[in-house]
PDB file of N, CA and C in Angstrom:
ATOM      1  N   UNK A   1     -29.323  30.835  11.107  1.00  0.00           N
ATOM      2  CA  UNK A   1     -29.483  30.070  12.333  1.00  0.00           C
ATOM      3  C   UNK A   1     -30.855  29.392  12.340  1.00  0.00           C
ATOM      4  N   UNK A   2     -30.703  28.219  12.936  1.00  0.00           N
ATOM      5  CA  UNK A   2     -32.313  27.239  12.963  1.00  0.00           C
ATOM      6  C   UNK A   2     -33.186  28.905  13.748  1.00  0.00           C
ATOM      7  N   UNK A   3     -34.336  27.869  13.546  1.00  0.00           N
ATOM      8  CA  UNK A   3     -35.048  29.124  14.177  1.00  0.00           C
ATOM      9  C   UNK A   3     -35.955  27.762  14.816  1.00  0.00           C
ATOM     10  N   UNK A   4     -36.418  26.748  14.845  1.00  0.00           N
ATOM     11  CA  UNK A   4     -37.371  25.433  15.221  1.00  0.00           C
ATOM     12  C   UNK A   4     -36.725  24.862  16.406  1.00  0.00           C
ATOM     13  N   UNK A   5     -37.066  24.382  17.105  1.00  0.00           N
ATOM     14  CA  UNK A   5     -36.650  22.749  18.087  1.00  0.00           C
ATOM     15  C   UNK A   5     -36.083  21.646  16.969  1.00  0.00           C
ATOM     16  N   UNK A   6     -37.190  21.755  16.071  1.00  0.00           N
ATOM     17  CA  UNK A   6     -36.224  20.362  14.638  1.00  0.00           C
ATOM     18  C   UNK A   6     -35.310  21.006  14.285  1.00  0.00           C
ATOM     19  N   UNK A   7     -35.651  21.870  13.655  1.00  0.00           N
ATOM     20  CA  UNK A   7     -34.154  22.700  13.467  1.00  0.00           C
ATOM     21  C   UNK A   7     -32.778  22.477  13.565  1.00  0.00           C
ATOM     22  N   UNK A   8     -32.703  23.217  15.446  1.00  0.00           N
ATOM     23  CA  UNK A   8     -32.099  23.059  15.955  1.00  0.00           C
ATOM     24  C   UNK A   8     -31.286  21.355  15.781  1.00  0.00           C
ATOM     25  N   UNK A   9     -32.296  20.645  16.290  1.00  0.00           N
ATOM     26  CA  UNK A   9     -32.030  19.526  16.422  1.00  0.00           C
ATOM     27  C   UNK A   9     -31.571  18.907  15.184  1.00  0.00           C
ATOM     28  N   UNK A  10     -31.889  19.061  14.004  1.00  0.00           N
ATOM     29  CA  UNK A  10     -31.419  18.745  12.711  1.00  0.00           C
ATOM     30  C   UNK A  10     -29.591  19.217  12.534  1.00  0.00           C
ATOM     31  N   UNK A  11     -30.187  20.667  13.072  1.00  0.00           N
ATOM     32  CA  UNK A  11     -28.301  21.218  12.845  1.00  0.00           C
ATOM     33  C   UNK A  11     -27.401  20.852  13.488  1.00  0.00           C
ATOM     34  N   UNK A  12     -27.825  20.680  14.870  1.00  0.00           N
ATOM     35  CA  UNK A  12     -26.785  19.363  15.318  1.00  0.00           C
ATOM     36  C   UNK A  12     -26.655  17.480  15.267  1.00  0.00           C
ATOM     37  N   UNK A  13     -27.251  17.258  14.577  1.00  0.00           N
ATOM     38  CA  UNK A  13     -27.302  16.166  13.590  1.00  0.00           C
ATOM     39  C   UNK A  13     -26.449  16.037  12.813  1.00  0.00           C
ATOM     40  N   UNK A  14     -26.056  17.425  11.916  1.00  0.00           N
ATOM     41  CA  UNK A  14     -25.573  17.522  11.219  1.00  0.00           C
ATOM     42  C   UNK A  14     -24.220  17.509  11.263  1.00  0.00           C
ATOM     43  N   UNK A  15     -24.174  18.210  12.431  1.00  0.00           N
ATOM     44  CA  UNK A  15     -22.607  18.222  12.568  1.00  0.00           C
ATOM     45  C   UNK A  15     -21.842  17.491  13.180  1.00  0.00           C
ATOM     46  N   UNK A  16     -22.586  16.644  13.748  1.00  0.00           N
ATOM     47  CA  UNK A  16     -21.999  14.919  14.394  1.00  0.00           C
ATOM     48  C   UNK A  16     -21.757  14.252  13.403  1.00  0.00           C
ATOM     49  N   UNK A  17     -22.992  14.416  12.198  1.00  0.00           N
ATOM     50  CA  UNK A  17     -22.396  13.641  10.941  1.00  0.00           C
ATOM     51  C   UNK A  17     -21.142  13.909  10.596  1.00  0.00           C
ATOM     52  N   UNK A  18     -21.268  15.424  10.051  1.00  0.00           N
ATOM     53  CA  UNK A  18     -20.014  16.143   9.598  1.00  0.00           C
ATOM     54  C   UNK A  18     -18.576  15.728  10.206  1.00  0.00           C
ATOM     55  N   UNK A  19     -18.663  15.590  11.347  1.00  0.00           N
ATOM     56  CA  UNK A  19     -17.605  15.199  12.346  1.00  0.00           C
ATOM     57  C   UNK A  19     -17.097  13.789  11.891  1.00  0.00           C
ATOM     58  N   UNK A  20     -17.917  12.903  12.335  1.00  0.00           N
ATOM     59  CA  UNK A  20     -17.607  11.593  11.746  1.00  0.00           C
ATOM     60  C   UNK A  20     -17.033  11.310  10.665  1.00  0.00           C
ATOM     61  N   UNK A  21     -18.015  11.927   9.827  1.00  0.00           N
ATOM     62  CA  UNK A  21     -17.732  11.256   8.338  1.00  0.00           C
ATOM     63  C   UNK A  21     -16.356  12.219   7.746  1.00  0.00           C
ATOM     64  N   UNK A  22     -16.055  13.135   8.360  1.00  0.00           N
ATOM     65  CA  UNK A  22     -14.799  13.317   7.964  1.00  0.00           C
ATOM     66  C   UNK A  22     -13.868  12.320   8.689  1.00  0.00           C
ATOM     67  N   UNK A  23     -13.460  12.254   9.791  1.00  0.00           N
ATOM     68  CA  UNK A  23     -12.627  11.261  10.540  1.00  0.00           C
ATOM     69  C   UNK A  23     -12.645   9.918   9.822  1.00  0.00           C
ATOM     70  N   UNK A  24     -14.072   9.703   9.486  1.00  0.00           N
ATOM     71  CA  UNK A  24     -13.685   8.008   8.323  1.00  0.00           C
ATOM     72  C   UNK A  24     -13.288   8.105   7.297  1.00  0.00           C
ATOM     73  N   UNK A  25     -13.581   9.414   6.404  1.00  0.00           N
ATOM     74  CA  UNK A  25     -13.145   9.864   5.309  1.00  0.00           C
ATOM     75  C   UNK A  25     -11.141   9.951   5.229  1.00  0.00           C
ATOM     76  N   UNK A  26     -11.040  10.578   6.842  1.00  0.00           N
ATOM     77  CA  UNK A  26      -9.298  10.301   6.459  1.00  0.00           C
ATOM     78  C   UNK A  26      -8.621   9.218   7.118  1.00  0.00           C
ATOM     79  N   UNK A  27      -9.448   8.246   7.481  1.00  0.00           N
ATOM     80  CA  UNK A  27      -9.365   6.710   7.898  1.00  0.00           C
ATOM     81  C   UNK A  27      -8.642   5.839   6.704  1.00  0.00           C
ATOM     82  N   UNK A  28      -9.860   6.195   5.609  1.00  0.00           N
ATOM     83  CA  UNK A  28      -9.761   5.518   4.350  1.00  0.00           C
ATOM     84  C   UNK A  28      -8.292   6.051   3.661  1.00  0.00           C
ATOM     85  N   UNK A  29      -8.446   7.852   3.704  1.00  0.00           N
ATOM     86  CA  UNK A  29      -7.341   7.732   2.866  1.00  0.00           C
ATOM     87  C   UNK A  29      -5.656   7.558   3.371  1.00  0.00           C
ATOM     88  N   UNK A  30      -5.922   7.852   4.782  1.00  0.00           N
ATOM     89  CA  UNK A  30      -4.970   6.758   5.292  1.00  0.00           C
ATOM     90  C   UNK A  30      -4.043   5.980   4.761  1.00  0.00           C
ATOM     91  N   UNK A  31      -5.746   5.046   5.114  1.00  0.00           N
ATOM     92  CA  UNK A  31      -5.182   3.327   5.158  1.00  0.00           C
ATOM     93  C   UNK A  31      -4.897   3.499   3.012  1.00  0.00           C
ATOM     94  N   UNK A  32      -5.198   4.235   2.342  1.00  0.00           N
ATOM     95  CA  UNK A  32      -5.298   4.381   0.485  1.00  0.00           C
ATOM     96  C   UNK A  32      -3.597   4.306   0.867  1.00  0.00           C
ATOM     97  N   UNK A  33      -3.233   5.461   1.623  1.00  0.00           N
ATOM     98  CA  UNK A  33      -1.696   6.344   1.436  1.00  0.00           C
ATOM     99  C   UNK A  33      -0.704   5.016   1.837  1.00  0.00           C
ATOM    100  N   UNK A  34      -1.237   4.164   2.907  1.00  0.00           N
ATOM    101  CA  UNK A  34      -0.382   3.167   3.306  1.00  0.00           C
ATOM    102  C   UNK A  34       0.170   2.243   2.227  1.00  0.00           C
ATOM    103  N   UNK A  35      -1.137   2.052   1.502  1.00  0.00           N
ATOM    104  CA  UNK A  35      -0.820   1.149   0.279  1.00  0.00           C
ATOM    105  C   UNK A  35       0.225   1.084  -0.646  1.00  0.00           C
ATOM    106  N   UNK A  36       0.131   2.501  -0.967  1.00  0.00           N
ATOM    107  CA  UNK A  36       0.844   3.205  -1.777  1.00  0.00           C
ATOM    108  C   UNK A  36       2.415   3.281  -1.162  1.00  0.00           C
ATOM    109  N   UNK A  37       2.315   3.275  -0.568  1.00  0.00           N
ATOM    110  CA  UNK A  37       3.814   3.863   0.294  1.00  0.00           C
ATOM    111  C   UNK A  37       4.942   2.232   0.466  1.00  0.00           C
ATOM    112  N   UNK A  38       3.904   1.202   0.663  1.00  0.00           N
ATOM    113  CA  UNK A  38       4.772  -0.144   0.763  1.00  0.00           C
ATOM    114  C   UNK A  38       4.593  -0.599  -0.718  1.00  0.00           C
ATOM    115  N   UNK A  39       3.856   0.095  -1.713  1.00  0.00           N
ATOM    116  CA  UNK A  39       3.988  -0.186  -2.967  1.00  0.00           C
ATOM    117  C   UNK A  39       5.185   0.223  -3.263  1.00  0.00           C
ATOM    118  N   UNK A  40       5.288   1.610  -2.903  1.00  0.00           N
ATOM    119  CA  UNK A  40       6.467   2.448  -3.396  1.00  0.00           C
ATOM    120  C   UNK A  40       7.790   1.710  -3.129  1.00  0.00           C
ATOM    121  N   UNK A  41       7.428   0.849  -1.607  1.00  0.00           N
ATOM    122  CA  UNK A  41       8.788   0.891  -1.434  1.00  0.00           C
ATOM    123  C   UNK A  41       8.934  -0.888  -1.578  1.00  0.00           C
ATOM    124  N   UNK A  42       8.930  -1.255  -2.469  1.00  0.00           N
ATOM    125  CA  UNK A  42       8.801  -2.948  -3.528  1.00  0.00           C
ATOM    126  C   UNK A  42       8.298  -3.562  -2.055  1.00  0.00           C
ATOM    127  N   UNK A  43       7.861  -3.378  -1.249  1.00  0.00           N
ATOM    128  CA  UNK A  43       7.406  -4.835  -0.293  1.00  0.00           C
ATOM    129  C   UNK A  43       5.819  -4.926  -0.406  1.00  0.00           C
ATOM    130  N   UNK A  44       6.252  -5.933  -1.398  1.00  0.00           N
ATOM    131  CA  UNK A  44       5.078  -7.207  -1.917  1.00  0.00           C
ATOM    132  C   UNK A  44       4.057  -7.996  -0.956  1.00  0.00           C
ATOM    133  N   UNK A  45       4.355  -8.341   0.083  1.00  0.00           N
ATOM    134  CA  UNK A  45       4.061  -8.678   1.234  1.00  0.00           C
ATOM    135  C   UNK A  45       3.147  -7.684   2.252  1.00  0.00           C
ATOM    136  N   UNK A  46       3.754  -6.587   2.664  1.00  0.00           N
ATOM    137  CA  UNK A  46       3.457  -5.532   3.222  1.00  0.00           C
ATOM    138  C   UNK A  46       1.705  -5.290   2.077  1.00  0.00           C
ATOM    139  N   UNK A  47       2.565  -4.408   1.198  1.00  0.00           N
ATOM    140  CA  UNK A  47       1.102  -4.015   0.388  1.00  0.00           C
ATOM    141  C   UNK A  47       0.163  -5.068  -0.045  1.00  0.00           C
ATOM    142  N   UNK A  48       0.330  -6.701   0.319  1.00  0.00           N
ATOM    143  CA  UNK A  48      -0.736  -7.376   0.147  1.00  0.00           C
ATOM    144  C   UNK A  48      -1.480  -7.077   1.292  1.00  0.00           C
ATOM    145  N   UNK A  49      -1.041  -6.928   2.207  1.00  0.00           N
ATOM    146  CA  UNK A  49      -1.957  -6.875   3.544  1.00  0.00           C
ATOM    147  C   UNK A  49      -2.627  -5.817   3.613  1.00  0.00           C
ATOM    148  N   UNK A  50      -1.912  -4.589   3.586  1.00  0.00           N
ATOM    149  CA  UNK A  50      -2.406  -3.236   3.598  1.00  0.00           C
ATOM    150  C   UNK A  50      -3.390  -3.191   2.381  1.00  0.00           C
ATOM    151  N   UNK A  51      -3.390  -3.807   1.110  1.00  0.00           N
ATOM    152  CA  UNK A  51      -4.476  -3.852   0.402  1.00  0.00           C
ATOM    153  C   UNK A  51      -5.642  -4.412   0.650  1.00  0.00           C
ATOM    154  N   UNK A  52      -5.707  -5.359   1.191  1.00  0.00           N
ATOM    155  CA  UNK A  52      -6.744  -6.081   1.625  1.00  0.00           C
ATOM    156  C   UNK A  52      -7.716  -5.402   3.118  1.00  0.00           C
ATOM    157  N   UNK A  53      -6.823  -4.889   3.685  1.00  0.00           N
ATOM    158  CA  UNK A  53      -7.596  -3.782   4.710  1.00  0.00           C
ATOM    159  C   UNK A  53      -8.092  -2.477   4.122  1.00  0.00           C
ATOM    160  N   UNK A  54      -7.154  -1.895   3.252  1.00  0.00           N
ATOM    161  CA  UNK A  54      -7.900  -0.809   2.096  1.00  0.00           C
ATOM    162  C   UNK A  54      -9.479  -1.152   1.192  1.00  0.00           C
ATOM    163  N   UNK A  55      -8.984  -2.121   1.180  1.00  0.00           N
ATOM    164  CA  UNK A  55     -10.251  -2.912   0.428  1.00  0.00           C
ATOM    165  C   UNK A  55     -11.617  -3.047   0.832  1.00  0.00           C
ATOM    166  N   UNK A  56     -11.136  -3.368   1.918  1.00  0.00           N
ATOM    167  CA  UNK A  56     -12.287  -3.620   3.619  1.00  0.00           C
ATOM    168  C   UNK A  56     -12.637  -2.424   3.925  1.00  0.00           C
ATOM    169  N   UNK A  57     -12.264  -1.555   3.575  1.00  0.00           N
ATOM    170  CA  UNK A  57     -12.365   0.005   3.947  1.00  0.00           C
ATOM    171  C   UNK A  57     -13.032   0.630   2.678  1.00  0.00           C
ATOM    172  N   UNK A  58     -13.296   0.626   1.531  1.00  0.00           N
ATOM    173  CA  UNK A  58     -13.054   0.784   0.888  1.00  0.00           C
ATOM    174  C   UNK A  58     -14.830   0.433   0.528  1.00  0.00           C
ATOM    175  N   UNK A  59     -15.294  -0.890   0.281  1.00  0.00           N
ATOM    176  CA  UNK A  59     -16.383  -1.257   0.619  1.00  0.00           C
ATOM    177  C   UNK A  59     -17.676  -0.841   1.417  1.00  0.00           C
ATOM    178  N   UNK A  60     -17.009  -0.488   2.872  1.00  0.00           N
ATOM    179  CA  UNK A  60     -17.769  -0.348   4.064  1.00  0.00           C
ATOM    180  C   UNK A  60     -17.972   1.349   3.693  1.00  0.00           C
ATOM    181  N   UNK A  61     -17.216   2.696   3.337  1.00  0.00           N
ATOM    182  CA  UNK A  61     -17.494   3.402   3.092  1.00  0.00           C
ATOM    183  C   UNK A  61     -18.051   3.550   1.599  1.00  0.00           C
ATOM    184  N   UNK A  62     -18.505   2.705   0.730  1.00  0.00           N
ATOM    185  CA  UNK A  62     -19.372   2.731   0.039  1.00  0.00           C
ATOM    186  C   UNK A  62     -20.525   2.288   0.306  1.00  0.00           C
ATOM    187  N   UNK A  63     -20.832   1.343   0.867  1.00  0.00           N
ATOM    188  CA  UNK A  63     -22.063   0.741   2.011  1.00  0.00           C
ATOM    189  C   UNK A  63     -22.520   1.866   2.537  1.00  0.00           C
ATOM    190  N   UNK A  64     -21.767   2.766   2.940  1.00  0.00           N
ATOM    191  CA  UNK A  64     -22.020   3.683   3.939  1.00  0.00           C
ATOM    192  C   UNK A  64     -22.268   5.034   3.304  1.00  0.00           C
ATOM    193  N   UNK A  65     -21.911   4.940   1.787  1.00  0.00           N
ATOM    194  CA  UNK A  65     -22.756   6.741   1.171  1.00  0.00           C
ATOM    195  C   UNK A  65     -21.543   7.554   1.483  1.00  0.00           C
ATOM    196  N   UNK A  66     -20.294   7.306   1.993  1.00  0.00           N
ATOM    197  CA  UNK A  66     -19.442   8.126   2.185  1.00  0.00           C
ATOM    198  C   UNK A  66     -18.836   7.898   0.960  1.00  0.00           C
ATOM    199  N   UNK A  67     -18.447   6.959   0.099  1.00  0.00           N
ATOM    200  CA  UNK A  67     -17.540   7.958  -0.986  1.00  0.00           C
ATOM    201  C   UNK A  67     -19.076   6.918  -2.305  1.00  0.00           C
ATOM    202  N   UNK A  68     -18.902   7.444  -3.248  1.00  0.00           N
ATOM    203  CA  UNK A  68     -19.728   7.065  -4.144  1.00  0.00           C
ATOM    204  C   UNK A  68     -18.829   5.325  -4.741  1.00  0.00           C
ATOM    205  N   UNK A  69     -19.959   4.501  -4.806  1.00  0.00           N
ATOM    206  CA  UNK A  69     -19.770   3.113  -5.537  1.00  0.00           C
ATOM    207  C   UNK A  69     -19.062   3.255  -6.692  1.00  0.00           C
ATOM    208  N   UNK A  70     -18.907   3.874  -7.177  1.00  0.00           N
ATOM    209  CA  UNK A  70     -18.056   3.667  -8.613  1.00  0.00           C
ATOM    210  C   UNK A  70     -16.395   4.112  -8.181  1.00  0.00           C
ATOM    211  N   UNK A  71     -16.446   5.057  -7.351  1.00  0.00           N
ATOM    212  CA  UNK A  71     -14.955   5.509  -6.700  1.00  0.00           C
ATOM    213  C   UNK A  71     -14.446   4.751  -5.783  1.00  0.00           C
ATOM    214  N   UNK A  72     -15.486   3.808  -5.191  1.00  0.00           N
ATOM    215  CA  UNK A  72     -14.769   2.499  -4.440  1.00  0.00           C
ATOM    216  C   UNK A  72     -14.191   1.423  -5.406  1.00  0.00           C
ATOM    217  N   UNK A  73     -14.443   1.540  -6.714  1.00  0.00           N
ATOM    218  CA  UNK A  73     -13.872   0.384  -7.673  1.00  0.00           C
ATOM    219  C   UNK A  73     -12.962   1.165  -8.332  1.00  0.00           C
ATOM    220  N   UNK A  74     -13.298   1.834  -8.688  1.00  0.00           N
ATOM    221  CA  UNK A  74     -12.466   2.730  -9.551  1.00  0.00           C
ATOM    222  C   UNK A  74     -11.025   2.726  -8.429  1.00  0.00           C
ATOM    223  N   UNK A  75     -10.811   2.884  -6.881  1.00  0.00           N
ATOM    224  CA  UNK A  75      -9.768   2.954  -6.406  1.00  0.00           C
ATOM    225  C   UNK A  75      -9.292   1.273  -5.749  1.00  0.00           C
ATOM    226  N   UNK A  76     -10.032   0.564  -5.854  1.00  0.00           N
ATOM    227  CA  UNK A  76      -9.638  -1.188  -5.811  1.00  0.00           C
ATOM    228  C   UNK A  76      -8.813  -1.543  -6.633  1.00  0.00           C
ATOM    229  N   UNK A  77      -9.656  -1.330  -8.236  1.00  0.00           N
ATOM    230  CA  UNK A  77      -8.923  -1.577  -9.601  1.00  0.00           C
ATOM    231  C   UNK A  77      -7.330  -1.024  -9.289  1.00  0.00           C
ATOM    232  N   UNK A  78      -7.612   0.464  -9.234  1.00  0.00           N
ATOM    233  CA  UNK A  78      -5.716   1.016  -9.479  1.00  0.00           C
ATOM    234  C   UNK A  78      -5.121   0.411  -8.575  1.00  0.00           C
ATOM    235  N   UNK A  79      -5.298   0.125  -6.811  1.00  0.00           N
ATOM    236  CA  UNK A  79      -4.761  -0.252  -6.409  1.00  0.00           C
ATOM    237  C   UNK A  79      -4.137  -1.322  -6.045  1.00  0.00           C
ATOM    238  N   UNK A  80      -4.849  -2.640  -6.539  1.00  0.00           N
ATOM    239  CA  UNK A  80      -4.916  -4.191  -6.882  1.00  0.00           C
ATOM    240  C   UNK A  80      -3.862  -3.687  -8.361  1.00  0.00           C
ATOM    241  N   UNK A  81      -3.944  -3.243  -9.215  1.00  0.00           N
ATOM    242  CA  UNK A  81      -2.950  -3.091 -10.471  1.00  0.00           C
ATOM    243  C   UNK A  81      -1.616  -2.722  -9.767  1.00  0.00           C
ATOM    244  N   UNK A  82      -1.388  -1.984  -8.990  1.00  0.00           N
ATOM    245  CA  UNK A  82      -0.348  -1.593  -8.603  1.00  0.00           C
ATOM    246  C   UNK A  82       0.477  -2.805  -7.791  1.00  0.00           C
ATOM    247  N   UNK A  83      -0.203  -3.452  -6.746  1.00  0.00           N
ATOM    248  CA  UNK A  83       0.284  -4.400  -6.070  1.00  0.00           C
ATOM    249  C   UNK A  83       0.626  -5.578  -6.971  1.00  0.00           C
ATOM    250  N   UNK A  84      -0.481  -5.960  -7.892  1.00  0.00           N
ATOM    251  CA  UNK A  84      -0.050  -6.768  -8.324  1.00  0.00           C
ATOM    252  C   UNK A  84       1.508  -6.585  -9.469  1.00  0.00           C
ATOM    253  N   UNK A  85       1.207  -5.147  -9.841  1.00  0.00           N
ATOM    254  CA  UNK A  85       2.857  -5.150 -10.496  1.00  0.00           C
ATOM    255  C   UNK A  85       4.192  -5.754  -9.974  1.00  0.00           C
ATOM    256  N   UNK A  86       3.894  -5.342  -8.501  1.00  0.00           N
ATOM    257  CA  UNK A  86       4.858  -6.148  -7.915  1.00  0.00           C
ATOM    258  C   UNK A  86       5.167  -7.444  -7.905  1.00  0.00           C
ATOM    259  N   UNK A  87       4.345  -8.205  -7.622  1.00  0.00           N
ATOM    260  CA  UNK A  87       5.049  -9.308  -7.364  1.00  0.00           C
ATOM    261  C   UNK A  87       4.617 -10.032  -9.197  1.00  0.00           C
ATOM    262  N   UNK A  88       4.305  -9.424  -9.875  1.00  0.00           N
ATOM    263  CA  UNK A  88       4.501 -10.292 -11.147  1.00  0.00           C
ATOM    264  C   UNK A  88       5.810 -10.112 -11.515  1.00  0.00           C
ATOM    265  N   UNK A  89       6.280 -11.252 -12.499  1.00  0.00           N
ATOM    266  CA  UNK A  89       7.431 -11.839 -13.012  1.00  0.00           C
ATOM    267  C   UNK A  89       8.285 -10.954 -13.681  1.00  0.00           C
ATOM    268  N   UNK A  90       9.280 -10.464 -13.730  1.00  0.00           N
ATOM    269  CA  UNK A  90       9.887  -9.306 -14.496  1.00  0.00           C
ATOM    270  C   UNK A  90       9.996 -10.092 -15.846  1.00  0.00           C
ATOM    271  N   UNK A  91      10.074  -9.222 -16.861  1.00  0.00           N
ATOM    272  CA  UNK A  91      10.223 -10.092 -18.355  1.00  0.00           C
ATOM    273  C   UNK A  91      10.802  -8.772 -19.056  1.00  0.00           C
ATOM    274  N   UNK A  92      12.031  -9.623 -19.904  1.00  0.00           N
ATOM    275  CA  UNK A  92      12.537  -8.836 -20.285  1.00  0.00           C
ATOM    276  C   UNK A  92      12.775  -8.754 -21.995  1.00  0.00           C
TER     277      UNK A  92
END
């Protein structure tokens, strides 16, 4: 337990963070799961949109120290690959 006034005041700092940044944390994966789900289900249309708000999301919690910069690309890349499977040309 704090034992200070900063302390104190630090530890509940902390847990407003804690609070938050989980709630944006399952914001993101959310809006990730949405993507996926109108991927799954062939609408091309749908998951352009929902990608582009993932994206937007995606950014802002890297801006923000909530998920690390390389795991915001690293999950753009797969998910831009995926959408775009869709609507490219079938070839046979």
């Amino acid at each position: 337990m704090p034992n200070t006034e900063s302390a104190k005041r630090a530890h509940r700092k902390a847990e407003r963070r804690r609070v938050l940044n989980k709630s944006q944390r399952s914001a993101l994966k959310t809006q990730i799961k949405k993507v996926r789900v109108s991927a799954g289900a062939s609408d091309a249309d749908k998951a352009k949109s929902e990608l582009q708000a993932a994206i937007k999301k995606l950014d802002q919690s890297a801006d923000k120290h909530l998920i690390h910069k390389n795991k915001a690309s690293r999950l753009k890349s797969r998910l831009t690959k995926l959408v775009n499977k869709l609507s490219a040309p079938k070839t046979a």
